[in-house]
C-alpha atoms as a PDB file:
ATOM      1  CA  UNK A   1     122.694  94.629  97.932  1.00  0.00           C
ATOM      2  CA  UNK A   2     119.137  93.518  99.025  1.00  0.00           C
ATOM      3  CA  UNK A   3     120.906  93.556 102.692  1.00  0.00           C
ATOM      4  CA  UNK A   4     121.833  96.804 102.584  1.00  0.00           C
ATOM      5  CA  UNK A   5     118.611  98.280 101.275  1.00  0.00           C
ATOM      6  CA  UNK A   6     116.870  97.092 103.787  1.00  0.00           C
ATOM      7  CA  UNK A   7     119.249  98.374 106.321  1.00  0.00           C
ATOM      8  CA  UNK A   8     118.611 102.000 104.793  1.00  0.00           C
ATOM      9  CA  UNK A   9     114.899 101.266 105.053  1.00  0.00           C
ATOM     10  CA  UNK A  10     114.770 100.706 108.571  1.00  0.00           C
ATOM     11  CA  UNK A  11     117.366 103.463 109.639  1.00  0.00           C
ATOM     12  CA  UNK A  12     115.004 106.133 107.124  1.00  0.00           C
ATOM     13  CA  UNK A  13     111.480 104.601 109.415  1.00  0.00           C
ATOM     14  CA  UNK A  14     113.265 104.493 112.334  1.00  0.00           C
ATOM     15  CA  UNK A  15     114.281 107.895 112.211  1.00  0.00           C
ATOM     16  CA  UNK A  16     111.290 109.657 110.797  1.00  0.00           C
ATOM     17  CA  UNK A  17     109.927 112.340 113.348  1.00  0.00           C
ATOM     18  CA  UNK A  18     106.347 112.724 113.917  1.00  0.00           C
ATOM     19  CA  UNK A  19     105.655 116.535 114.554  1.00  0.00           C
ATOM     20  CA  UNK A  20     103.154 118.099 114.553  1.00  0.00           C
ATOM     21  CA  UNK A  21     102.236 120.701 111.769  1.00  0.00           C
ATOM     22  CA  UNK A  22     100.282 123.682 113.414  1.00  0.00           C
ATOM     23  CA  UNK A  23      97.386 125.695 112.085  1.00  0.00           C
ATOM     24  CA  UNK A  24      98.499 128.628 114.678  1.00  0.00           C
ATOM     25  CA  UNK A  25     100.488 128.763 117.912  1.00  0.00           C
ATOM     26  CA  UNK A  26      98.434 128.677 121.280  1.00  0.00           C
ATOM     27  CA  UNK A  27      98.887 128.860 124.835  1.00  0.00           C
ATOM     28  CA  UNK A  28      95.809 126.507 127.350  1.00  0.00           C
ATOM     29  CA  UNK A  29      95.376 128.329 130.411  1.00  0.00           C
ATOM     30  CA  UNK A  30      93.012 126.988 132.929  1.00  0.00           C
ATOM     31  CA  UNK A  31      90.975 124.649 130.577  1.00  0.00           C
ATOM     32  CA  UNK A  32      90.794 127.059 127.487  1.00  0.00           C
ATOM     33  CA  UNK A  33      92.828 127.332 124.355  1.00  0.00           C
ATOM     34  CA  UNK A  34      94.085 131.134 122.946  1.00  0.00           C
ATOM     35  CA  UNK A  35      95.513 131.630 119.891  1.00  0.00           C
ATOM     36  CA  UNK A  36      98.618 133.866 120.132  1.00  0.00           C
ATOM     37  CA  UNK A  37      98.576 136.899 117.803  1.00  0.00           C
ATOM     38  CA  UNK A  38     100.949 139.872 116.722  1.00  0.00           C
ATOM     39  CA  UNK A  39      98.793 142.101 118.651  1.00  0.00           C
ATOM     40  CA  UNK A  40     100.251 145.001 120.589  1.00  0.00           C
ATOM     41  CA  UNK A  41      99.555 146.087 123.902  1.00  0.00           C
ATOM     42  CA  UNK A  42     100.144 149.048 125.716  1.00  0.00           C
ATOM     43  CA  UNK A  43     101.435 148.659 129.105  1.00  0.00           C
ATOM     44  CA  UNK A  44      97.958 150.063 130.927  1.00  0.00           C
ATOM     45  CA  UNK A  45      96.001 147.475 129.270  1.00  0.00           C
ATOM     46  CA  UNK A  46      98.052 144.229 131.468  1.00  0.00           C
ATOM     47  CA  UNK A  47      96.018 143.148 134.632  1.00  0.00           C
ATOM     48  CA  UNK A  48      97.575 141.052 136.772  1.00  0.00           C
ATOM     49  CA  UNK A  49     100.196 138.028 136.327  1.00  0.00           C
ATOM     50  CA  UNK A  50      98.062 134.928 136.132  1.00  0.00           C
ATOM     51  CA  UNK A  51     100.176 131.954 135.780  1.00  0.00           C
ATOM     52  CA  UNK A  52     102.689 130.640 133.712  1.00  0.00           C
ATOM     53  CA  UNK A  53     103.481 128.090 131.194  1.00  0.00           C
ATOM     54  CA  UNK A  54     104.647 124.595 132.712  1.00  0.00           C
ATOM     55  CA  UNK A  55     104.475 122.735 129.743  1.00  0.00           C
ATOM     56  CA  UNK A  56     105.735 122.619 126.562  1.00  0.00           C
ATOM     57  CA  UNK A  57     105.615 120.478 123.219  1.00  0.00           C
ATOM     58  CA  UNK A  58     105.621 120.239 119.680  1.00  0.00           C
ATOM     59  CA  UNK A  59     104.012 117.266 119.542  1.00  0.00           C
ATOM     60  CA  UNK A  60      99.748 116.587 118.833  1.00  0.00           C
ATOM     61  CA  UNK A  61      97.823 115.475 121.583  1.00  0.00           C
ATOM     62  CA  UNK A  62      96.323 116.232 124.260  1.00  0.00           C
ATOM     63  CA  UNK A  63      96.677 119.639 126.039  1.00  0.00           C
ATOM     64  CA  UNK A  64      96.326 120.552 129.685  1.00  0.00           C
ATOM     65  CA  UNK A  65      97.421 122.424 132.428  1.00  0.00           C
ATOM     66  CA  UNK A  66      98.694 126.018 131.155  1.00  0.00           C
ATOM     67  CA  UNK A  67     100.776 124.470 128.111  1.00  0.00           C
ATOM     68  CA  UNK A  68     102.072 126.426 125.208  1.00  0.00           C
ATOM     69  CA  UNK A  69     103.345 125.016 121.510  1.00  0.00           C
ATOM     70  CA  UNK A  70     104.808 128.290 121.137  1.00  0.00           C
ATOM     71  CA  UNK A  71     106.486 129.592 124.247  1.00  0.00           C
ATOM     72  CA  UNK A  72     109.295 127.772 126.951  1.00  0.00           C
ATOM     73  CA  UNK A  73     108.172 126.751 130.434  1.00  0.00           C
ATOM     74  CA  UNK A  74     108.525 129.452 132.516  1.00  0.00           C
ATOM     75  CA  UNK A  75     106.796 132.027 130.248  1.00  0.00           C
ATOM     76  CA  UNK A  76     104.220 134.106 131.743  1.00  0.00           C
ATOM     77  CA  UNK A  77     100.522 134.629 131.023  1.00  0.00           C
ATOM     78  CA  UNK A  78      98.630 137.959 132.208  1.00  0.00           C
ATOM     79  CA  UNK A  79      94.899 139.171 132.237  1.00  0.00           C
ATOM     80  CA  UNK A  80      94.345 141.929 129.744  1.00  0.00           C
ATOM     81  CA  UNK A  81      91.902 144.675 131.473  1.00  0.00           C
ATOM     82  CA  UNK A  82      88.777 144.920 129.793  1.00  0.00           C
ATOM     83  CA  UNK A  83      88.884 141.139 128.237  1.00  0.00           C
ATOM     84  CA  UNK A  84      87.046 138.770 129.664  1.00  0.00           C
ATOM     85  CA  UNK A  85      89.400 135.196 130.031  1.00  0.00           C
ATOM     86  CA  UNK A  86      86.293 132.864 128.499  1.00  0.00           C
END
């Protein structure tokens, strides 16, 4: 019994997932973080395409290059006209 309790233990430890637990989702883009909000915009307001997420996780740590815990690789970031990017 004592064999197979400890068994259970290891398989519950070994198991256990460490993720992370997120105040907000974010996107980094070239050295800053910005939080992702609900926010509308109308088409006129998007500037140009200015890169693109290439890396995803859902994992703490350290963040850089244009990352996202939100979005997929691939998804794209824009300038919004009349916002400044800092």
């Amino acid at each position: 019994m004592r064999i197979l309790a400890l068994l259970l233990s290891f398989m519950f430890i070994g198991t256990s997932a460490c993720l992370a637990d997120w105040a907000y989702n974010f996107v980094v883009y070239d050295g800053n973080s910005y939080q992702v909000t609900d926010d509308v915009m109308d088409e006129a307001d998007i500037a140009k395409r200015v890169g693109e997420v290439t890396r995803y996780s859902d994992e703490e740590g350290t963040y850089s290059g244009n990352f996202s815990n939100a979005f997929p690789v691939g998804t794209q970031y824009y300038a919004i006209q009349g916002i400044a990017a800092d």
